[in-house]
N, C-alpha and C. Protein backbone atom coordinates (compact mmCIF):
# COMPACT_ATOMS: atom_id res chain seq x y z
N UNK A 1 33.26 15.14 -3.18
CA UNK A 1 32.08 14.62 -3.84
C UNK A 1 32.08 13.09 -3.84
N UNK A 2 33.25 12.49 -4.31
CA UNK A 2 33.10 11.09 -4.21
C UNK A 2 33.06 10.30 -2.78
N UNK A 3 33.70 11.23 -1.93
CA UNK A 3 33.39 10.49 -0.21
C UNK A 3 32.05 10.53 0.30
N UNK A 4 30.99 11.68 -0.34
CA UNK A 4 30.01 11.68 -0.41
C UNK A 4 29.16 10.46 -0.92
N UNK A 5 29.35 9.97 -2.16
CA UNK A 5 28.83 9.41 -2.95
C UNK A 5 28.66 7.87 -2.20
N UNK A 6 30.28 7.31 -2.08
CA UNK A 6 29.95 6.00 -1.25
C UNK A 6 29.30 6.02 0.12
N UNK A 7 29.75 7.19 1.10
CA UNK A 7 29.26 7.23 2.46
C UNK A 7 27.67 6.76 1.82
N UNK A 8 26.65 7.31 1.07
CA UNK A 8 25.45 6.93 0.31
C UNK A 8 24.99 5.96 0.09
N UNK A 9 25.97 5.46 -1.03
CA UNK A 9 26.23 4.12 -1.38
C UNK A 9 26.13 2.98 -0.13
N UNK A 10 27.20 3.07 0.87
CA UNK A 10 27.17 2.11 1.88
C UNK A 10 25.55 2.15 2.72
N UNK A 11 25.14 3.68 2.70
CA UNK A 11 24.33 3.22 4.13
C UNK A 11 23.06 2.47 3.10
N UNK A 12 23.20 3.03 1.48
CA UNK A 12 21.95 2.60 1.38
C UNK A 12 22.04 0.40 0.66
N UNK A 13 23.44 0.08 0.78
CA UNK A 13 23.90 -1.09 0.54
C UNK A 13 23.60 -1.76 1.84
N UNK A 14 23.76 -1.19 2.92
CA UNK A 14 23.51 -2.37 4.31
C UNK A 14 22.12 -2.22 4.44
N UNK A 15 21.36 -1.26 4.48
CA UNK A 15 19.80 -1.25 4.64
C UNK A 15 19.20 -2.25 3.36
N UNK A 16 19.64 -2.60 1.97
CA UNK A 16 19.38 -3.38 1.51
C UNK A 16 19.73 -4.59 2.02
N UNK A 17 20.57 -4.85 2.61
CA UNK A 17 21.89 -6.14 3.37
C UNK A 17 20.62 -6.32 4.18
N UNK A 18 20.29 -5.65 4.83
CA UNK A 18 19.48 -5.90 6.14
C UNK A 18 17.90 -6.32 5.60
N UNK A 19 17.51 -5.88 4.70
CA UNK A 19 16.11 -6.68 4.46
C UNK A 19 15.92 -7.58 3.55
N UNK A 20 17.06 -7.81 3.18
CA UNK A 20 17.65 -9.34 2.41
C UNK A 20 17.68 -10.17 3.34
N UNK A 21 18.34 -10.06 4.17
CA UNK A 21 18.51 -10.93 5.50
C UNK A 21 17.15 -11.01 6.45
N UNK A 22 16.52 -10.08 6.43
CA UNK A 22 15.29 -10.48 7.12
C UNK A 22 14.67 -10.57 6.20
N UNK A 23 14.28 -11.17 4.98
CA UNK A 23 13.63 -11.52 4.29
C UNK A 23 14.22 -13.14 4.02
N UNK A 24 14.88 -13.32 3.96
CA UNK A 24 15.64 -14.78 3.98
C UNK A 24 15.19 -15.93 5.19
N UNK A 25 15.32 -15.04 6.40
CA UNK A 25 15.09 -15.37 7.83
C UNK A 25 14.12 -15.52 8.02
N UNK A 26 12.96 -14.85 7.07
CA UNK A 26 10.88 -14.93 7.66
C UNK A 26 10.82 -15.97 6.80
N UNK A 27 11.49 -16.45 5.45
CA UNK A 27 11.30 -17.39 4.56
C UNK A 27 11.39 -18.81 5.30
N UNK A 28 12.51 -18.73 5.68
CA UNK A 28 13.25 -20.21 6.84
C UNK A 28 12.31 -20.16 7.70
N UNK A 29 11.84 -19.91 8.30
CA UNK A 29 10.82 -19.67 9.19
C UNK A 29 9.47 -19.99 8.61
N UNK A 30 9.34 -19.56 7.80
CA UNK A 30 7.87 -20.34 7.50
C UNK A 30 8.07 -22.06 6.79
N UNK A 31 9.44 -21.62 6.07
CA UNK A 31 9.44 -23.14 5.15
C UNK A 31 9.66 -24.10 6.67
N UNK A 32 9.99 -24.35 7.89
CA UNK A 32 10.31 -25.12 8.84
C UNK A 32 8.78 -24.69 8.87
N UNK A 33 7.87 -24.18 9.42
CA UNK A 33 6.95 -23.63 10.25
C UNK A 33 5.43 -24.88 9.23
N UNK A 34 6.00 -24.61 7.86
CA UNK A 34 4.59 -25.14 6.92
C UNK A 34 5.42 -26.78 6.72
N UNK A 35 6.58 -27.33 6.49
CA UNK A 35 6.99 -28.58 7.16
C UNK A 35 6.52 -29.48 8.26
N UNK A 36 6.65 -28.31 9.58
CA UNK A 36 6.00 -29.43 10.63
C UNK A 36 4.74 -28.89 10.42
N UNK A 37 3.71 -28.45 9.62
CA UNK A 37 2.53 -28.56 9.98
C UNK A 37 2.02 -29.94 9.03
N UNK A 38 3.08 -30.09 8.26
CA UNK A 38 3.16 -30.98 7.62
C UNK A 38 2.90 -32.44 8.19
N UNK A 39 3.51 -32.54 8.98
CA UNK A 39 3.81 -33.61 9.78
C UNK A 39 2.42 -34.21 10.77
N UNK A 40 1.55 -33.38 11.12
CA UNK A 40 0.47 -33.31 12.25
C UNK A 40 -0.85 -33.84 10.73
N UNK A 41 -1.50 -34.87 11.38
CA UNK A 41 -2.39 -35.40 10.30
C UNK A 41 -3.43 -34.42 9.92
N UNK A 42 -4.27 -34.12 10.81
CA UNK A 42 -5.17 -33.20 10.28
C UNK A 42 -5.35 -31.76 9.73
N UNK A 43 -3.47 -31.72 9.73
CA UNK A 43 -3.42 -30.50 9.07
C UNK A 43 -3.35 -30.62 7.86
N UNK A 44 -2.41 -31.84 7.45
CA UNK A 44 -1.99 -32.49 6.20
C UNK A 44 -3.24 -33.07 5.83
N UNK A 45 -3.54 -33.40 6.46
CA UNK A 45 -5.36 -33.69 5.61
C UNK A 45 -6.16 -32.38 4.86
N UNK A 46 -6.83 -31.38 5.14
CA UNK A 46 -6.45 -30.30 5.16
C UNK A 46 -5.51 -29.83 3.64
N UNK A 47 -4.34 -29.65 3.95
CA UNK A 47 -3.26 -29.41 3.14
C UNK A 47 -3.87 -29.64 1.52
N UNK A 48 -3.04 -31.08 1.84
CA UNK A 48 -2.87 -32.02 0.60
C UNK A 48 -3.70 -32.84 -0.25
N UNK A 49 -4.18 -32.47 -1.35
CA UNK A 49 -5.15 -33.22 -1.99
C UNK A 49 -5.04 -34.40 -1.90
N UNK A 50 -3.75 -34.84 -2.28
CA UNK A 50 -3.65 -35.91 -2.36
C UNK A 50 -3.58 -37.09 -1.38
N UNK A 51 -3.58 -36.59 -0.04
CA UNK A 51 -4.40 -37.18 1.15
C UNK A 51 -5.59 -37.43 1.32
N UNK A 52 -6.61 -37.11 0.69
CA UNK A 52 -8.06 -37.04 1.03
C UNK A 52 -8.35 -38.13 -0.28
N UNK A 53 -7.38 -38.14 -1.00
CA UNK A 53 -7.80 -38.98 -2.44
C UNK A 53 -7.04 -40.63 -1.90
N UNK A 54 -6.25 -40.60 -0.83
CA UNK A 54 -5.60 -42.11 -0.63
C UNK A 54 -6.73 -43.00 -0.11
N UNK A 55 -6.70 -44.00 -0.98
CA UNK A 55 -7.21 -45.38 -1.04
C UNK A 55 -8.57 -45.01 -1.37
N UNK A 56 -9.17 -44.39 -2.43
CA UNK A 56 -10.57 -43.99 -2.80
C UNK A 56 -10.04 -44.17 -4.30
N UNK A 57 -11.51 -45.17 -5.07
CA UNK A 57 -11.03 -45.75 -6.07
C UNK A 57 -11.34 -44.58 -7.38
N UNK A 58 -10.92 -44.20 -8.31
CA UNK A 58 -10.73 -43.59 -9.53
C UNK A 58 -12.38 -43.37 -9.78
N UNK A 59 -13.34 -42.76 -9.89
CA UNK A 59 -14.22 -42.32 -10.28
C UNK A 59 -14.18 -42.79 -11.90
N UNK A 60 -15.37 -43.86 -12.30
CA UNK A 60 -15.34 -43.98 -14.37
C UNK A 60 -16.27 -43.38 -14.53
């Protein structure tokens, strides 16, 4: 019963292992991916509010 139990245990511990890890891996991948879009102006224009607000004076 108990060789049962871990054989269980393990397969259902690496199938978690495994979409931890590809879940980690699509993360890195987008955080590099939304970085350099970062980088390209008219995306970051786009993006970031606070691009479209540089050098435009305070609204009274």
């Amino acid at each position: 019963m108990k060789g049962d139990y871990e054989r269980r245990f393990c397969l259902l511990s690496a199938r978690v292992e495994k979409v931890l890890f590809t879940l980690i891996v699509c993360l890195a991948v987008l955080l590099v991916a939304g970085q350099a879009a970062y980088q390209v102006a008219p995306i970051r224009h786009m993006l970031v509010e606070t691009e479209r607000w540089e050098g435009v004076s305070a609204p009274r």
